[in-house]
Protein backbone atom coordinates (compact mmCIF):
# COMPACT_ATOMS: atom_id res chain seq x y z
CA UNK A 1 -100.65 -55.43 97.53
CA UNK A 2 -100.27 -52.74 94.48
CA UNK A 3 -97.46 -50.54 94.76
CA UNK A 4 -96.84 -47.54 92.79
CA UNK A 5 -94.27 -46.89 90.24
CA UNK A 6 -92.26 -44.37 92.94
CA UNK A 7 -92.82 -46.93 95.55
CA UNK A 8 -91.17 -49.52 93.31
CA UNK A 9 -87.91 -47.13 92.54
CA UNK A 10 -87.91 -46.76 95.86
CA UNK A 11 -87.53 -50.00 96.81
CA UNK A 12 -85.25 -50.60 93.84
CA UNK A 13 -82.76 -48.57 95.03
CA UNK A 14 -82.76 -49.58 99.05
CA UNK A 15 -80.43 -52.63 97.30
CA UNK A 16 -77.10 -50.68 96.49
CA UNK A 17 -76.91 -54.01 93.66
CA UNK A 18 -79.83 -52.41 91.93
CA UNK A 19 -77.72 -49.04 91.28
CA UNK A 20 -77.37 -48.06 87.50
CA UNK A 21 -73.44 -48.00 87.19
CA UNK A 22 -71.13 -45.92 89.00
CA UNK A 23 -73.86 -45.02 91.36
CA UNK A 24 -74.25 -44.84 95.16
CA UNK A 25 -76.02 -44.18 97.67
CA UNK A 26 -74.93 -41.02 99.50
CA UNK A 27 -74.33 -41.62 103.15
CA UNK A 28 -76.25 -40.36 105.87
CA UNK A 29 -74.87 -36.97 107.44
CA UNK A 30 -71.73 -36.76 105.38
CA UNK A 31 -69.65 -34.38 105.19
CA UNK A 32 -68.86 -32.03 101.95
CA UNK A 33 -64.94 -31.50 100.98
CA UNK A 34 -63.31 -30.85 97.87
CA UNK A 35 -61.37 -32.87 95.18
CA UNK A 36 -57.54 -32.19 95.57
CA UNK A 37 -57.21 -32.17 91.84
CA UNK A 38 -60.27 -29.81 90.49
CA UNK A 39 -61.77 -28.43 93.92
CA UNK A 40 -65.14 -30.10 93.06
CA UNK A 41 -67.04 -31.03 95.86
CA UNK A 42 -67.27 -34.24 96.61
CA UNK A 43 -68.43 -37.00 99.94
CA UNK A 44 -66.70 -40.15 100.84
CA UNK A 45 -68.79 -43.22 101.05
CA UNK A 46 -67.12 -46.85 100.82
CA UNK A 47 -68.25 -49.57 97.83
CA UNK A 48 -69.85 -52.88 98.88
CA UNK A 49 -66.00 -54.15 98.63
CA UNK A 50 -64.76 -52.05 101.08
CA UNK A 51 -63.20 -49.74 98.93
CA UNK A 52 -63.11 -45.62 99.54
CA UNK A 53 -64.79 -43.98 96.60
CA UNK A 54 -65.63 -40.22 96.08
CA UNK A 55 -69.00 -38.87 94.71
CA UNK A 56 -69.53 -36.40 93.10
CA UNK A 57 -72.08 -33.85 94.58
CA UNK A 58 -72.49 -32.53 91.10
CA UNK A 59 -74.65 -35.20 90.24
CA UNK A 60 -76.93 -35.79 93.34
CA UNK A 61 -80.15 -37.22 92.67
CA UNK A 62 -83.13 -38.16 94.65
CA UNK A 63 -84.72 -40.93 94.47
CA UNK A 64 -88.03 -40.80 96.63
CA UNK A 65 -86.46 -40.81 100.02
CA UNK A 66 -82.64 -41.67 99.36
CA UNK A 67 -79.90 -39.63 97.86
CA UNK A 68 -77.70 -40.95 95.47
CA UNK A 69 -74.89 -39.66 93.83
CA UNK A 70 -72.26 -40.81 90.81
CA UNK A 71 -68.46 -41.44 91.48
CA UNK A 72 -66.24 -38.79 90.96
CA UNK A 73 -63.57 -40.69 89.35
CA UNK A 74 -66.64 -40.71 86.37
CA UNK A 75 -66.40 -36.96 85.92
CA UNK A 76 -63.17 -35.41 87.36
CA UNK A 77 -61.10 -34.08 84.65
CA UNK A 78 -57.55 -35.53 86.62
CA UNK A 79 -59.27 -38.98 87.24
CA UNK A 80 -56.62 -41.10 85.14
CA UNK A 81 -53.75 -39.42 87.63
CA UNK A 82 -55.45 -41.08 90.69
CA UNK A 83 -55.53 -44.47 90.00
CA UNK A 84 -53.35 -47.18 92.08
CA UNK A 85 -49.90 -47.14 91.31
């Protein structure tokens, strides 16, 4: 079977481990709120830990079918004050 090169980024990124860094996929039917340090918008997903992580909406990408979206804690201008303490 030949598949195309959309059909192989495609499958590429149904495997959250094939990601390019800081990357996720946006969930399904999540809702939009706003960073409590620079009002961006952001969505809530979790990390294949477990862990809560906000993306940024800013930079939402498509990727044939699925959404993806960087974490905001990459581009927030406050992100060193929200860190565990």
């Amino acid at each position: 079977m030949t598949t195309t090169h959309e059909q192989q980024s495609v499958m590429a990124f149904d495997d959250p481990d094939l990601l390019p860094p800081y990357t996720f996929l946006l969930p399904a039917n999540a809702g939009i709120t706003q960073c409590k340090s620079c009002n961006a918008d952001i969505v809530w997903t979790k990390t294949p830990s477990g862990a809560d992580v906000p993306l940024s909406m800013a930079t939402r990408a498509q990727i044939g079918t699925r959404w993806t979206a960087v974490s905001h804690f990459r581009d927030c201008p406050h992100a060193s004050g929200w860190g565990k303490r």
